[in-house]
PDB file of N, CA and C in Angstrom:
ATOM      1  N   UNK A   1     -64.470-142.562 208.465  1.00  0.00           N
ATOM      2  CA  UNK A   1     -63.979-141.410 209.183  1.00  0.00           C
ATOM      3  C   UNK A   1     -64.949-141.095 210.321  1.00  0.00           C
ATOM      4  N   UNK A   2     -64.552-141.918 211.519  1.00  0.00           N
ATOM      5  CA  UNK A   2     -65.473-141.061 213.097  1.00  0.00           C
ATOM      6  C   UNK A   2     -65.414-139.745 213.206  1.00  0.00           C
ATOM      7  N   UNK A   3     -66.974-139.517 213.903  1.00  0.00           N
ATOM      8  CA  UNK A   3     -65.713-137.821 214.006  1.00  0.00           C
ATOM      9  C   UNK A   3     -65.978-136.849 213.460  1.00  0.00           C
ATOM     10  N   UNK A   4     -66.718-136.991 211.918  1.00  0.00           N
ATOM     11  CA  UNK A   4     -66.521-135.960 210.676  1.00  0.00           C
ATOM     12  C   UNK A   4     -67.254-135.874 210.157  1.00  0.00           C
ATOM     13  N   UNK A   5     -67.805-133.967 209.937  1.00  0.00           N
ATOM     14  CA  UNK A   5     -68.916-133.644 209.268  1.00  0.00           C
ATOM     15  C   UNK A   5     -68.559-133.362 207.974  1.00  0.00           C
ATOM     16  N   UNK A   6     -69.233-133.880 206.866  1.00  0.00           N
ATOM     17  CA  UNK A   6     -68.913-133.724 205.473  1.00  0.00           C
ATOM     18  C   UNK A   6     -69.320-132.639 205.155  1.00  0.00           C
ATOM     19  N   UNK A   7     -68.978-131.740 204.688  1.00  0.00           N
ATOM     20  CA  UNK A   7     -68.933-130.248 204.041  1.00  0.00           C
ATOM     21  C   UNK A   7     -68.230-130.237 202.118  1.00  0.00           C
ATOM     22  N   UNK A   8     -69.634-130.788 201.821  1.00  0.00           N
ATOM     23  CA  UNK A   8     -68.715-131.202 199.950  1.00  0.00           C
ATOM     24  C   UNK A   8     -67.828-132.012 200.684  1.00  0.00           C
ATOM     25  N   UNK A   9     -66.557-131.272 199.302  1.00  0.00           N
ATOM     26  CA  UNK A   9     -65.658-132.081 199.199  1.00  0.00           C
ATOM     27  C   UNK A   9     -65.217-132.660 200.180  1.00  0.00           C
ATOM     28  N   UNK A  10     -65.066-131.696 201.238  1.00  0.00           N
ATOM     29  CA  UNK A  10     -64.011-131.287 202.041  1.00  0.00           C
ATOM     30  C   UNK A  10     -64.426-132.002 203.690  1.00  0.00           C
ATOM     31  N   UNK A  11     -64.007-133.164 204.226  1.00  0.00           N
ATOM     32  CA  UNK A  11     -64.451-133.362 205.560  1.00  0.00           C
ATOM     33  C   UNK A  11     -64.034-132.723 206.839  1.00  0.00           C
ATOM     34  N   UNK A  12     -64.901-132.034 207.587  1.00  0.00           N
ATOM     35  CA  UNK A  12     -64.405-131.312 208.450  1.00  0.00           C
ATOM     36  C   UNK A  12     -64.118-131.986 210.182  1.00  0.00           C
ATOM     37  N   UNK A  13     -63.074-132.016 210.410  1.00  0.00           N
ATOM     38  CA  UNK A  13     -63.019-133.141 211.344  1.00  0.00           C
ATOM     39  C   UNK A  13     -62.279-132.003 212.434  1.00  0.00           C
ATOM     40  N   UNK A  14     -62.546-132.447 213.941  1.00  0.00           N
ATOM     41  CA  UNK A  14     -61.931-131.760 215.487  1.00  0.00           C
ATOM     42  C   UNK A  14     -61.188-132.043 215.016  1.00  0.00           C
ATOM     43  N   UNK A  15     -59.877-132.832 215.023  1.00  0.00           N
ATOM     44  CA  UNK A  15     -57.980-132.908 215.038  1.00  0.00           C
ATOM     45  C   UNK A  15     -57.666-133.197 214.093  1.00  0.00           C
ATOM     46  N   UNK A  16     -56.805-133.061 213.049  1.00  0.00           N
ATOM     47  CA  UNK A  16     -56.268-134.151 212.595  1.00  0.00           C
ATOM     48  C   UNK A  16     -54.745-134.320 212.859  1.00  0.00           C
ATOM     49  N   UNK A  17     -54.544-135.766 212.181  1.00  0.00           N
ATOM     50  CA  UNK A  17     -52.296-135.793 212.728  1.00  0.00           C
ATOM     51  C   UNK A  17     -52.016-135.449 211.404  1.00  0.00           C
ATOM     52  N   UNK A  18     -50.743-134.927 211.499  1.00  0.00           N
ATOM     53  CA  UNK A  18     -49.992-134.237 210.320  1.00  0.00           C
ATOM     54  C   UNK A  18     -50.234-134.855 208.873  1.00  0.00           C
ATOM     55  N   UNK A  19     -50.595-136.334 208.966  1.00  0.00           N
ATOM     56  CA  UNK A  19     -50.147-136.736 207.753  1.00  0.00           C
ATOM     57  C   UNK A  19     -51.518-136.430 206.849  1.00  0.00           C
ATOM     58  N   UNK A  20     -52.469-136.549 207.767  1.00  0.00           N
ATOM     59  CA  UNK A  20     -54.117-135.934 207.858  1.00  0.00           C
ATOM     60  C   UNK A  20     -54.008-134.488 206.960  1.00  0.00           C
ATOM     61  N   UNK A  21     -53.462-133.744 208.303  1.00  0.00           N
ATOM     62  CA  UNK A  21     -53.641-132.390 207.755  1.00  0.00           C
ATOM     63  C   UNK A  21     -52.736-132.089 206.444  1.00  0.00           C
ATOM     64  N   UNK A  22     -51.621-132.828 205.863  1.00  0.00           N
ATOM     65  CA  UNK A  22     -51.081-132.677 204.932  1.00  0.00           C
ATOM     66  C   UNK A  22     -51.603-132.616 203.664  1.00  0.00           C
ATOM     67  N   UNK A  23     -52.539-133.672 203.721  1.00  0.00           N
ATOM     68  CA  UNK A  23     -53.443-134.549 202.546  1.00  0.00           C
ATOM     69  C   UNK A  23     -54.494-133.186 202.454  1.00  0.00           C
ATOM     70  N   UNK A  24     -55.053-132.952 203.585  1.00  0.00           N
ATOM     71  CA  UNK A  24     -56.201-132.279 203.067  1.00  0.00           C
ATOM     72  C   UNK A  24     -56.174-130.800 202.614  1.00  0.00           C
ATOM     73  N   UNK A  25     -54.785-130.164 203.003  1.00  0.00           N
ATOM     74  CA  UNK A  25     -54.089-128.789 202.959  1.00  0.00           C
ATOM     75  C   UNK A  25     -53.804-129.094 201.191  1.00  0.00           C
ATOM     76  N   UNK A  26     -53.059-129.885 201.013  1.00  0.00           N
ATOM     77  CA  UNK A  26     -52.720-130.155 199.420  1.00  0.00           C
ATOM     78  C   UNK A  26     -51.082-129.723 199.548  1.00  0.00           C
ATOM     79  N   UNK A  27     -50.148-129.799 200.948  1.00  0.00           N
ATOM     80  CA  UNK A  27     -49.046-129.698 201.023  1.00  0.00           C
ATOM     81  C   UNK A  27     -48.336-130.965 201.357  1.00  0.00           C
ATOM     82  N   UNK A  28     -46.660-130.757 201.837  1.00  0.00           N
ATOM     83  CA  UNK A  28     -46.084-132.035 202.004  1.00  0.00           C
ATOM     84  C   UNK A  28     -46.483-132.361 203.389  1.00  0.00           C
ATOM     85  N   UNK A  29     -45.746-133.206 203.981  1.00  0.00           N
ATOM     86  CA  UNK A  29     -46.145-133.864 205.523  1.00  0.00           C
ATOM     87  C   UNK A  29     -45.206-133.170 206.310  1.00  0.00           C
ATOM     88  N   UNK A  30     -43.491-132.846 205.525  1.00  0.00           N
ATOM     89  CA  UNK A  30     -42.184-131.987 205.549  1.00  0.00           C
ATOM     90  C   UNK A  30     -42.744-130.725 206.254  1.00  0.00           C
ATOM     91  N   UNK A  31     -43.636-129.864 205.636  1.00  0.00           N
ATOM     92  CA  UNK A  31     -43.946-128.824 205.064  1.00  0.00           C
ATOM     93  C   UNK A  31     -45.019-128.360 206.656  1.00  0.00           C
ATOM     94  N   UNK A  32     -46.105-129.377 206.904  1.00  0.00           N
ATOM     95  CA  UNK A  32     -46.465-129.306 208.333  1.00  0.00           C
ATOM     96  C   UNK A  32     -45.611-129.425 209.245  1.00  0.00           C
ATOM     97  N   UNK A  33     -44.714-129.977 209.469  1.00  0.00           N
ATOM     98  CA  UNK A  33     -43.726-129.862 210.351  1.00  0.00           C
ATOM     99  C   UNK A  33     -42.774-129.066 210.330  1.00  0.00           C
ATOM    100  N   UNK A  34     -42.498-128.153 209.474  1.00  0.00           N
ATOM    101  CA  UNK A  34     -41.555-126.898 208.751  1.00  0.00           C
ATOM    102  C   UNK A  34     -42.596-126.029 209.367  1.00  0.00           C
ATOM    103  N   UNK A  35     -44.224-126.048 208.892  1.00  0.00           N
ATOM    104  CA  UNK A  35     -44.801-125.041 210.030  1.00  0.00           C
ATOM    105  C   UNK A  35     -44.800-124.830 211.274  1.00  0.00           C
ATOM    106  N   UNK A  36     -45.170-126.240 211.679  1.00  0.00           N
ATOM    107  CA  UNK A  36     -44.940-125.907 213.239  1.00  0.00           C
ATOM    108  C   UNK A  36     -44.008-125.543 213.564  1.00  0.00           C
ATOM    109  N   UNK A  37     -42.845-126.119 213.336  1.00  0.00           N
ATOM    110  CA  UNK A  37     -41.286-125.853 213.729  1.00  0.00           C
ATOM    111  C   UNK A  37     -41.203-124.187 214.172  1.00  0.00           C
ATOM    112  N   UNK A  38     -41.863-123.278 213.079  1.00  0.00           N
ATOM    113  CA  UNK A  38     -41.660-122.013 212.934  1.00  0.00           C
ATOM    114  C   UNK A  38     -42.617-121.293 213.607  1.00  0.00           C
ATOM    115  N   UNK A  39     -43.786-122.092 214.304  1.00  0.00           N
ATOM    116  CA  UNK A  39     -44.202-121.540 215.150  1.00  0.00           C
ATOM    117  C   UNK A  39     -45.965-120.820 214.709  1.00  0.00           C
ATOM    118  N   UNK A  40     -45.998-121.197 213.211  1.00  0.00           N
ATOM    119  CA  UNK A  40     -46.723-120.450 212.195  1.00  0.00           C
ATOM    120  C   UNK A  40     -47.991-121.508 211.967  1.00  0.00           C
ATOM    121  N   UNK A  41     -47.967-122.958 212.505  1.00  0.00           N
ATOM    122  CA  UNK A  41     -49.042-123.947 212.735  1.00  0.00           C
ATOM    123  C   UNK A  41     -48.974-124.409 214.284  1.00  0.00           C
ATOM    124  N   UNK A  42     -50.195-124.312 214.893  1.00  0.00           N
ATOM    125  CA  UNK A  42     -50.001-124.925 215.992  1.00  0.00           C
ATOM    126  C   UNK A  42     -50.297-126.780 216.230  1.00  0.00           C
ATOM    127  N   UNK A  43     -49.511-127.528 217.114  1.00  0.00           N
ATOM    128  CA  UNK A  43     -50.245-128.035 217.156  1.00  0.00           C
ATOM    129  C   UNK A  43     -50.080-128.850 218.624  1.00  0.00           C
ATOM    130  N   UNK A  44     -50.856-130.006 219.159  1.00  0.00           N
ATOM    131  CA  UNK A  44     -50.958-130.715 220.310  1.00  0.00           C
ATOM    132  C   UNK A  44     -50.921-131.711 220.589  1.00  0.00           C
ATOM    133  N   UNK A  45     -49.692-132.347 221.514  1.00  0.00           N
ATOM    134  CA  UNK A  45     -49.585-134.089 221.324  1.00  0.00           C
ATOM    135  C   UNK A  45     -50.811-134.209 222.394  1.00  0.00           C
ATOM    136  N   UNK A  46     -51.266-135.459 221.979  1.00  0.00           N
ATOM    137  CA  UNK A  46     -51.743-136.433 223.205  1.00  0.00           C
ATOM    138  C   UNK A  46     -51.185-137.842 223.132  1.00  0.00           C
ATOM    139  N   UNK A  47     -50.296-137.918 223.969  1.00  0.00           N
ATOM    140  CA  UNK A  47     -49.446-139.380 224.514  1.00  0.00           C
ATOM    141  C   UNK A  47     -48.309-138.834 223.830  1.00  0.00           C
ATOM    142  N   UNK A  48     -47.972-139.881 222.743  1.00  0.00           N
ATOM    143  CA  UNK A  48     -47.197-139.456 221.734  1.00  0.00           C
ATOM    144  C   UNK A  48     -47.401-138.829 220.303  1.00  0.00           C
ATOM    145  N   UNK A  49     -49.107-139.196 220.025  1.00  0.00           N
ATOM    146  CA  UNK A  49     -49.331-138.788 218.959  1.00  0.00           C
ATOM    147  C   UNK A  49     -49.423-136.960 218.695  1.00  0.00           C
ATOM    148  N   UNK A  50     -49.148-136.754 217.566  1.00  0.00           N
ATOM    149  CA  UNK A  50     -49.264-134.927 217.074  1.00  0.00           C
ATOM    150  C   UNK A  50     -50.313-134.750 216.506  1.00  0.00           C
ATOM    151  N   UNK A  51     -51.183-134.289 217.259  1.00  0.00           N
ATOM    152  CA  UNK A  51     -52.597-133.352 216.608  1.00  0.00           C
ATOM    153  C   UNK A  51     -52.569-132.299 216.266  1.00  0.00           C
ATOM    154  N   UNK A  52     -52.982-131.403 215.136  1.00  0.00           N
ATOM    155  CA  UNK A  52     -53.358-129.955 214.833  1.00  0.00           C
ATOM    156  C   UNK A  52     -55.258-130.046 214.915  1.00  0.00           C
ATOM    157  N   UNK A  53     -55.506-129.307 215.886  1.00  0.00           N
ATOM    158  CA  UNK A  53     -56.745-129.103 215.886  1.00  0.00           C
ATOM    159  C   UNK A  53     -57.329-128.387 215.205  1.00  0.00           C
ATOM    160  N   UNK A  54     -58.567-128.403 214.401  1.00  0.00           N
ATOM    161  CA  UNK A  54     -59.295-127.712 213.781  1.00  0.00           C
ATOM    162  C   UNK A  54     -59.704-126.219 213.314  1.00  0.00           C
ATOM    163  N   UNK A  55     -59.886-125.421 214.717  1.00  0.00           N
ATOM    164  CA  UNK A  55     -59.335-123.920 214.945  1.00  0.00           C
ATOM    165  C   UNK A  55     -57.751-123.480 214.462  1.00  0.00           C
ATOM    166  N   UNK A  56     -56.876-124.625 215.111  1.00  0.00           N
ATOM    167  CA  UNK A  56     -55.487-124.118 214.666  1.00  0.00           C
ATOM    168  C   UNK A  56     -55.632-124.243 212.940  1.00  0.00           C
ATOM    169  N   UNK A  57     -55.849-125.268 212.532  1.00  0.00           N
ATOM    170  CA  UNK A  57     -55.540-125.221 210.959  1.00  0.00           C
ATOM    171  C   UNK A  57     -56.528-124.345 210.554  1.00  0.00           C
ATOM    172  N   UNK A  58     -57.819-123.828 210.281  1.00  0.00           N
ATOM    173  CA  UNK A  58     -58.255-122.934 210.186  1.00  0.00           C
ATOM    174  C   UNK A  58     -57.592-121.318 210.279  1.00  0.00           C
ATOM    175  N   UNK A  59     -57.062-121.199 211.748  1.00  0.00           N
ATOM    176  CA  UNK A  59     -56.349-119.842 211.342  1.00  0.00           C
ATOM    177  C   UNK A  59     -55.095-120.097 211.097  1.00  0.00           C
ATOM    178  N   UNK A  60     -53.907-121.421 210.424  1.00  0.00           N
ATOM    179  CA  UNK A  60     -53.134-121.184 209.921  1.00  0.00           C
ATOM    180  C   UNK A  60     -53.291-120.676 208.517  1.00  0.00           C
ATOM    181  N   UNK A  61     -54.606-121.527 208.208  1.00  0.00           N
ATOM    182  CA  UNK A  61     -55.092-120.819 206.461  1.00  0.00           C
ATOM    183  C   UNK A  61     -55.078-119.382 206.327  1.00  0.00           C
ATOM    184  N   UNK A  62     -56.046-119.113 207.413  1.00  0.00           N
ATOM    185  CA  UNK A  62     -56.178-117.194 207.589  1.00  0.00           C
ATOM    186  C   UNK A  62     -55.216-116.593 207.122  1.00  0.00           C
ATOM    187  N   UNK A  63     -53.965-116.993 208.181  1.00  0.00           N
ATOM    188  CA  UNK A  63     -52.793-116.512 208.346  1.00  0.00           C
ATOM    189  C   UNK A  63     -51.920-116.402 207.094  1.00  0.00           C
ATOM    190  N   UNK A  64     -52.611-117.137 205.658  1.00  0.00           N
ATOM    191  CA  UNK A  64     -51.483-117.444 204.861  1.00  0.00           C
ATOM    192  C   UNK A  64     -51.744-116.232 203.998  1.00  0.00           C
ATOM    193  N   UNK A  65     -50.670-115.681 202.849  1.00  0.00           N
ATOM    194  CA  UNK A  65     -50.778-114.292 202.508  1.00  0.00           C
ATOM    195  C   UNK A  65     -51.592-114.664 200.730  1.00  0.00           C
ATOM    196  N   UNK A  66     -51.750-113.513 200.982  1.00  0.00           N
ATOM    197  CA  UNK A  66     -52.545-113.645 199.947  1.00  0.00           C
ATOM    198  C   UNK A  66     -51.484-113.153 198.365  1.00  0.00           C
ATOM    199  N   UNK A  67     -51.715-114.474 197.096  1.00  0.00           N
ATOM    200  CA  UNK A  67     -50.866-114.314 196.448  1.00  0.00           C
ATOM    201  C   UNK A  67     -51.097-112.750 195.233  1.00  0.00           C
ATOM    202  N   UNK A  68     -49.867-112.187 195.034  1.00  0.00           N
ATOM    203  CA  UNK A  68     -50.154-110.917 194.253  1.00  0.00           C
ATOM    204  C   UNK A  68     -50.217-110.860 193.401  1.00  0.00           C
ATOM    205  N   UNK A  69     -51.240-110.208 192.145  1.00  0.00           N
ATOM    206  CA  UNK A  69     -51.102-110.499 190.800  1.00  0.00           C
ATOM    207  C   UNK A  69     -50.460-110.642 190.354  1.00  0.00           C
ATOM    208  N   UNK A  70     -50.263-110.739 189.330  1.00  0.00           N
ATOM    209  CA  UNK A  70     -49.423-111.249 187.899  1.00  0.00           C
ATOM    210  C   UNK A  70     -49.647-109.636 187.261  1.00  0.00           C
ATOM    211  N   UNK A  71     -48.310-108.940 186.711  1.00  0.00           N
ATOM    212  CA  UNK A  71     -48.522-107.959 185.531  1.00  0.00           C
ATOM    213  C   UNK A  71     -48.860-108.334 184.466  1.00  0.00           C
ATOM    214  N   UNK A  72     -49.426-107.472 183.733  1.00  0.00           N
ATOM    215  CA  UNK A  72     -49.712-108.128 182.516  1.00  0.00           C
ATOM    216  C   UNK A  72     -48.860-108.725 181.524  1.00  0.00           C
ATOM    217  N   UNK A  73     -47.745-108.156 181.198  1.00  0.00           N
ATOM    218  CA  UNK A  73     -46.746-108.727 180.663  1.00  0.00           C
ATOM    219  C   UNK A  73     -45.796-109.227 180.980  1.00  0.00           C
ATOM    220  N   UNK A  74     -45.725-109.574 181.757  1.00  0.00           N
ATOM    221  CA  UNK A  74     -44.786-110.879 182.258  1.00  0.00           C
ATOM    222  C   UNK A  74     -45.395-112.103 182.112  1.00  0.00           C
ATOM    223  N   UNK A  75     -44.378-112.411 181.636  1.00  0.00           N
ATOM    224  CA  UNK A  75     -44.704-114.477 181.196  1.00  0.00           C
ATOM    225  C   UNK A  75     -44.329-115.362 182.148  1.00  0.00           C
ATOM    226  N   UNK A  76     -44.931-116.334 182.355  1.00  0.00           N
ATOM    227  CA  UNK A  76     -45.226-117.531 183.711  1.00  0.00           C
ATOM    228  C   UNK A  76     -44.134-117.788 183.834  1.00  0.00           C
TER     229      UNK A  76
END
């Protein structure tokens, strides 16, 4: 991996292409392109290829809501 500062697990790299950012999000490849579509991931071709840059995926994480507890008695 050129490019990329290891942070643990997690490699922190300037761009990655969707199939990139899919893998490392822990979502589908569908699912990045369902974001962008909606306007809610940014991202940037160069030539033909699709980049999401680093800042963008960063504040798409921001952006995501935060999940609400669980009551106590309700079952999974």
């Amino acid at each position: 991996m050129e490019n990329a500062i290891e942070d643990g697990k997690r490699s922190l790299r300037a761009a990655e292409r969707p199939e990139e950012f899919a893998q490392s999000n822990s979502i589908s490849r569908a699912k990045v392109y369902q974001e962008i579509a909606a306007g809610r991931l940014r991202a940037v071709k160069v030539g033909t290829a699709t980049l999401i840059l680093a800042e963008d995926g960063d504040a798409w994480r921001k952006s995501l809501p935060a999940m609400a507890p669980r009551s106590a008695g309700k079952a999974a």
